[in-house]
PDB file of N, CA and C in Angstrom:
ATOM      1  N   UNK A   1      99.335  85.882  93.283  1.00  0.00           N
ATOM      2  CA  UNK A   1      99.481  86.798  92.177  1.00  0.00           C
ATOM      3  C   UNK A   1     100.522  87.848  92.569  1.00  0.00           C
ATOM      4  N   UNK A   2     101.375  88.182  91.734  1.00  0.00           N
ATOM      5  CA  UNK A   2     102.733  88.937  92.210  1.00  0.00           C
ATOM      6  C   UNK A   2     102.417  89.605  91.093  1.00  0.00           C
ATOM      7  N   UNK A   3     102.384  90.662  91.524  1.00  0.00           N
ATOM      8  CA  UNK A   3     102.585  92.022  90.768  1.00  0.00           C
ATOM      9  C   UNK A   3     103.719  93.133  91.158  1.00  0.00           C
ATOM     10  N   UNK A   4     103.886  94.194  90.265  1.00  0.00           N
ATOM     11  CA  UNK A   4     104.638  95.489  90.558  1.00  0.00           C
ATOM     12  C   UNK A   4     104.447  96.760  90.287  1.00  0.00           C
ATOM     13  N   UNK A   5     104.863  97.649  90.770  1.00  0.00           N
ATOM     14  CA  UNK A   5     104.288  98.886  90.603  1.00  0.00           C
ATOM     15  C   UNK A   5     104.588  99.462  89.951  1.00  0.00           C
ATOM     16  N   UNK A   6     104.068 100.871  89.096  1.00  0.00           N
ATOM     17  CA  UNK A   6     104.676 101.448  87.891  1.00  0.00           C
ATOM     18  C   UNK A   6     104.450 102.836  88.246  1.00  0.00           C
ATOM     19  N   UNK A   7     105.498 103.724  87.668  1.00  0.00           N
ATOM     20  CA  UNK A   7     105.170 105.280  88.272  1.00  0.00           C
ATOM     21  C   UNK A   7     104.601 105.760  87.273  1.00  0.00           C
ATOM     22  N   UNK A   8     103.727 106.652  87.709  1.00  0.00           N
ATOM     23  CA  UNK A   8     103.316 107.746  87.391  1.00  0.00           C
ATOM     24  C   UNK A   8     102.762 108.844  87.347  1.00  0.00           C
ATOM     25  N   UNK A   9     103.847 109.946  87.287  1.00  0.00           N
ATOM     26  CA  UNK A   9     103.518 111.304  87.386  1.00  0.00           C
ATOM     27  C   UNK A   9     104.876 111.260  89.018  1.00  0.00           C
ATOM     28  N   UNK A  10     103.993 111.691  90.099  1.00  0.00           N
ATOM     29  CA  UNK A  10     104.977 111.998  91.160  1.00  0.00           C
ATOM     30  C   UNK A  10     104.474 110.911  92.269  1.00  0.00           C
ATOM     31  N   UNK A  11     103.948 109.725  91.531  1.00  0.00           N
ATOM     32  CA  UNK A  11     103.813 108.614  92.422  1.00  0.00           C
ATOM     33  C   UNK A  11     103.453 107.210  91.420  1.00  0.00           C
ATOM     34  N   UNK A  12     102.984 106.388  92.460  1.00  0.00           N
ATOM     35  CA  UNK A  12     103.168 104.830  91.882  1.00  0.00           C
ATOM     36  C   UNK A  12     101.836 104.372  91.972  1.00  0.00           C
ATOM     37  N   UNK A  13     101.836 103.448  90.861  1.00  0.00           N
ATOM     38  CA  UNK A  13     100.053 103.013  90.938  1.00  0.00           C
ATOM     39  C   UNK A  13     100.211 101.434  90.681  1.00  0.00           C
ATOM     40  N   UNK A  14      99.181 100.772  90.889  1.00  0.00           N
ATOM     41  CA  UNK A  14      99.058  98.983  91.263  1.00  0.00           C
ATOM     42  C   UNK A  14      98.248  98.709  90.392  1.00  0.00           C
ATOM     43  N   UNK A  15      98.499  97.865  89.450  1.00  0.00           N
ATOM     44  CA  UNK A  15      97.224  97.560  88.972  1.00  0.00           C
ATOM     45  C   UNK A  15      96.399  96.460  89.376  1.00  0.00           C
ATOM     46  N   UNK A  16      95.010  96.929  88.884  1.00  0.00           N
ATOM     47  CA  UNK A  16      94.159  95.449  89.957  1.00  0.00           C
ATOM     48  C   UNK A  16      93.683  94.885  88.669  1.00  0.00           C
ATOM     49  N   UNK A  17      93.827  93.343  88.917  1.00  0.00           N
ATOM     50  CA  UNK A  17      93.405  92.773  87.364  1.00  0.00           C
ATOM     51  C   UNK A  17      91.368  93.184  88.025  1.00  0.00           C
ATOM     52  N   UNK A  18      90.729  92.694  86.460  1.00  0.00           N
ATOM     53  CA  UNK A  18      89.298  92.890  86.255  1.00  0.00           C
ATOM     54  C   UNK A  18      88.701  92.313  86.714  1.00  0.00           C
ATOM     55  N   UNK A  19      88.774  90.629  87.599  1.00  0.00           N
ATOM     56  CA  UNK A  19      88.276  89.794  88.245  1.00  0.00           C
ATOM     57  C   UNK A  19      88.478  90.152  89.485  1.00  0.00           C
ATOM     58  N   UNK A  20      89.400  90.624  89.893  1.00  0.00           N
ATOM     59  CA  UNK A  20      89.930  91.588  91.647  1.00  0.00           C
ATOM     60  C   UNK A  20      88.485  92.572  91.780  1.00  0.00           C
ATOM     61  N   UNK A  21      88.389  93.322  90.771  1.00  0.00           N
ATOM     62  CA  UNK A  21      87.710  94.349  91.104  1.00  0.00           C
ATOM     63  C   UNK A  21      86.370  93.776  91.388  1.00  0.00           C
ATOM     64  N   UNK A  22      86.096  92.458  90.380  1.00  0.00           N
ATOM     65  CA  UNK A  22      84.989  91.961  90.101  1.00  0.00           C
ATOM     66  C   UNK A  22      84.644  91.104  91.676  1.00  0.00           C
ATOM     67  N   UNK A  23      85.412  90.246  92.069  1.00  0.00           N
ATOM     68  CA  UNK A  23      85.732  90.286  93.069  1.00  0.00           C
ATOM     69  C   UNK A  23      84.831  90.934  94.373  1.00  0.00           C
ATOM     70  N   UNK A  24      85.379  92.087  94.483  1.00  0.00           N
ATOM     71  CA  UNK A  24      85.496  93.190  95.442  1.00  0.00           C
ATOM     72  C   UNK A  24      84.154  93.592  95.020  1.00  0.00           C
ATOM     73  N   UNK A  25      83.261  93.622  94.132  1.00  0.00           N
ATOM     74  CA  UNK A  25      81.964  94.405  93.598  1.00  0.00           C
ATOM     75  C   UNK A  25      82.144  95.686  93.827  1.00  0.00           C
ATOM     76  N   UNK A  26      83.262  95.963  93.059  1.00  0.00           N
ATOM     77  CA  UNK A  26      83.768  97.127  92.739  1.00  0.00           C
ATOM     78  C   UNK A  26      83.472  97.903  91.421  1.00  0.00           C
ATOM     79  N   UNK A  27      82.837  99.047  91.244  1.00  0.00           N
ATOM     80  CA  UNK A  27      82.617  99.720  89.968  1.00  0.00           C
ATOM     81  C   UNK A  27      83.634 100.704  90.106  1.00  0.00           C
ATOM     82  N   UNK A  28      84.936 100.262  89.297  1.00  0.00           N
ATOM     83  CA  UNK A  28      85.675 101.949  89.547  1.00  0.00           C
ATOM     84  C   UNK A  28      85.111 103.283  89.202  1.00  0.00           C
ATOM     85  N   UNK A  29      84.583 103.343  88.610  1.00  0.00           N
ATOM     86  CA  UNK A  29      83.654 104.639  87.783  1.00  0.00           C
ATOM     87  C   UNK A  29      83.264 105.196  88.872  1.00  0.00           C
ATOM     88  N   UNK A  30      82.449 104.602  89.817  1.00  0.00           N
ATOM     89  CA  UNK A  30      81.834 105.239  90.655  1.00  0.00           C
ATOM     90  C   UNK A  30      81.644 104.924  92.483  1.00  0.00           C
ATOM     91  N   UNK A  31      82.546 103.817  92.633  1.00  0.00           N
ATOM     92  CA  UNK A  31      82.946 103.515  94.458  1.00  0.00           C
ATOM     93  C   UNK A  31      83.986 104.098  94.632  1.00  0.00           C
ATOM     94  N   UNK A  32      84.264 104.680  95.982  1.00  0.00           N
ATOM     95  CA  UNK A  32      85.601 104.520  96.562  1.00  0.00           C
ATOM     96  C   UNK A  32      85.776 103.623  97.360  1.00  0.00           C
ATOM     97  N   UNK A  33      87.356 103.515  97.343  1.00  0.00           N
ATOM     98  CA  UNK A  33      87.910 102.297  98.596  1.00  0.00           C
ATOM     99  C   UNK A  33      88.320 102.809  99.381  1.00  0.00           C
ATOM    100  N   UNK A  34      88.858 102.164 100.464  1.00  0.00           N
ATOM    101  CA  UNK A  34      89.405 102.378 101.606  1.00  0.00           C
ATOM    102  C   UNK A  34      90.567 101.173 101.633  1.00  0.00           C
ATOM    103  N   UNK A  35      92.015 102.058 102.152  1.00  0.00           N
ATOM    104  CA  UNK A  35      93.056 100.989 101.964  1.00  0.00           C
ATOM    105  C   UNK A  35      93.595 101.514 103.525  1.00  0.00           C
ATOM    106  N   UNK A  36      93.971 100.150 104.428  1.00  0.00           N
ATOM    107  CA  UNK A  36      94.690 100.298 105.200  1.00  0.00           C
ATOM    108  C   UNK A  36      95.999  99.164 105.411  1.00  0.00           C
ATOM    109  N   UNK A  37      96.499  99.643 105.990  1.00  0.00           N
ATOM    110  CA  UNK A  37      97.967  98.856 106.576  1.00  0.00           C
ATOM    111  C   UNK A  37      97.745  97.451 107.986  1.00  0.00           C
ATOM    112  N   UNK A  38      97.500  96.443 107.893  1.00  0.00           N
ATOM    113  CA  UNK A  38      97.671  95.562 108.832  1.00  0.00           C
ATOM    114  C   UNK A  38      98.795  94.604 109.035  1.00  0.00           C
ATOM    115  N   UNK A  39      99.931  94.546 109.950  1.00  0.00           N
ATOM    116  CA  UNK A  39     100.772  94.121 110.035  1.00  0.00           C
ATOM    117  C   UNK A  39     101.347  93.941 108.803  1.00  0.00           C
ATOM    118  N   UNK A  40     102.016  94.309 108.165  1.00  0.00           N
ATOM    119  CA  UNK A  40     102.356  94.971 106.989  1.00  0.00           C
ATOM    120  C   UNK A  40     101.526  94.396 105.766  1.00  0.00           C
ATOM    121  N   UNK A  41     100.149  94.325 105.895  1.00  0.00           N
ATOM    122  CA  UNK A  41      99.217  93.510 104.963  1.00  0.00           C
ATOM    123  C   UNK A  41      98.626  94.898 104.630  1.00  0.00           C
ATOM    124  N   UNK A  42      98.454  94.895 102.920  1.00  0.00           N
ATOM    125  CA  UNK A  42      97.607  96.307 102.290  1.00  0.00           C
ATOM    126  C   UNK A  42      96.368  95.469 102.511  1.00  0.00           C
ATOM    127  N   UNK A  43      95.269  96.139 103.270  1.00  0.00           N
ATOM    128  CA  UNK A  43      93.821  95.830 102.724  1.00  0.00           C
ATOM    129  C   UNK A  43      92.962  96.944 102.088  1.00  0.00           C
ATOM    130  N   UNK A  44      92.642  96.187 100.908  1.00  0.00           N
ATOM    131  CA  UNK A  44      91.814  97.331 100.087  1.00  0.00           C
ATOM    132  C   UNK A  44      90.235  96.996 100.479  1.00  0.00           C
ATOM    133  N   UNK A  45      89.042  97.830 100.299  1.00  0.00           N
ATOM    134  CA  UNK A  45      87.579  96.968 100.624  1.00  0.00           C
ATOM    135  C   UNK A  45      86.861  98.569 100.015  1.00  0.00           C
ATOM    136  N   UNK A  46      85.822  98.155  99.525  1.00  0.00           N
ATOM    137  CA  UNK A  46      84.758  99.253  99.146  1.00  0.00           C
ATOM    138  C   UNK A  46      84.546 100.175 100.390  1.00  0.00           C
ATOM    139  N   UNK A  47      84.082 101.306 100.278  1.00  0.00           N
ATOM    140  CA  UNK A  47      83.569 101.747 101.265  1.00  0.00           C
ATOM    141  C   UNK A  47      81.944 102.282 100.580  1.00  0.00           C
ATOM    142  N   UNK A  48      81.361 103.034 101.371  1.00  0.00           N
ATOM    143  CA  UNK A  48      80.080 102.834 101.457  1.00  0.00           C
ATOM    144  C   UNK A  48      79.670 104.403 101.060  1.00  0.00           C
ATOM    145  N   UNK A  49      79.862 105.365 100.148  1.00  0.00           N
ATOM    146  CA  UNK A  49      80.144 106.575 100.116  1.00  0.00           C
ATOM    147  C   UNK A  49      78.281 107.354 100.538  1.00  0.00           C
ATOM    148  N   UNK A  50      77.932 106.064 100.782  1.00  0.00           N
ATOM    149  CA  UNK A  50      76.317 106.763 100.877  1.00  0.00           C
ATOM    150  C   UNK A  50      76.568 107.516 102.382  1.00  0.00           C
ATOM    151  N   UNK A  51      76.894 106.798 102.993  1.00  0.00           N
ATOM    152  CA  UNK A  51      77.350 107.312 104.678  1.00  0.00           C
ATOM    153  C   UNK A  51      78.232 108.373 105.206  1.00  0.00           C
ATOM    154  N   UNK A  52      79.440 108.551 103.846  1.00  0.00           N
ATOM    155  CA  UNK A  52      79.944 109.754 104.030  1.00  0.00           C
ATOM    156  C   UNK A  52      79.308 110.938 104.065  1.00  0.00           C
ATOM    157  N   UNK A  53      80.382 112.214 104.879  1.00  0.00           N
ATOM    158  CA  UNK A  53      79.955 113.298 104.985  1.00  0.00           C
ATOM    159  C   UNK A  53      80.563 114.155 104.262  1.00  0.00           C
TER     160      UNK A  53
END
């Protein structure tokens, strides 16, 4: 799946199709993610906000 990015405001946003998120058992409303950099690979993954401080 090849996608591209679109600006807006004073930065750029990705869109994730609805099956990605679905996917991921992702509720945008109310998870955050965590995105890091691996050998130039984006990984996105839920994080667990119960554990945060």
């Amino acid at each position: 799946m090849i996608r591209k990015f679109f600006k807006t405001g004073n930065g750029w946003s990705l869109f994730i199709p609805k099956v990605i998120i679905e996917l991921l058992k992702i509720n945008p409303e109310n998870d955050s993610i965590e995105m890091e950099i691996e050998n130039e690979v984006l990984k996105i993954k839920k994080v667990n906000t119960n554990n945060m401080e």
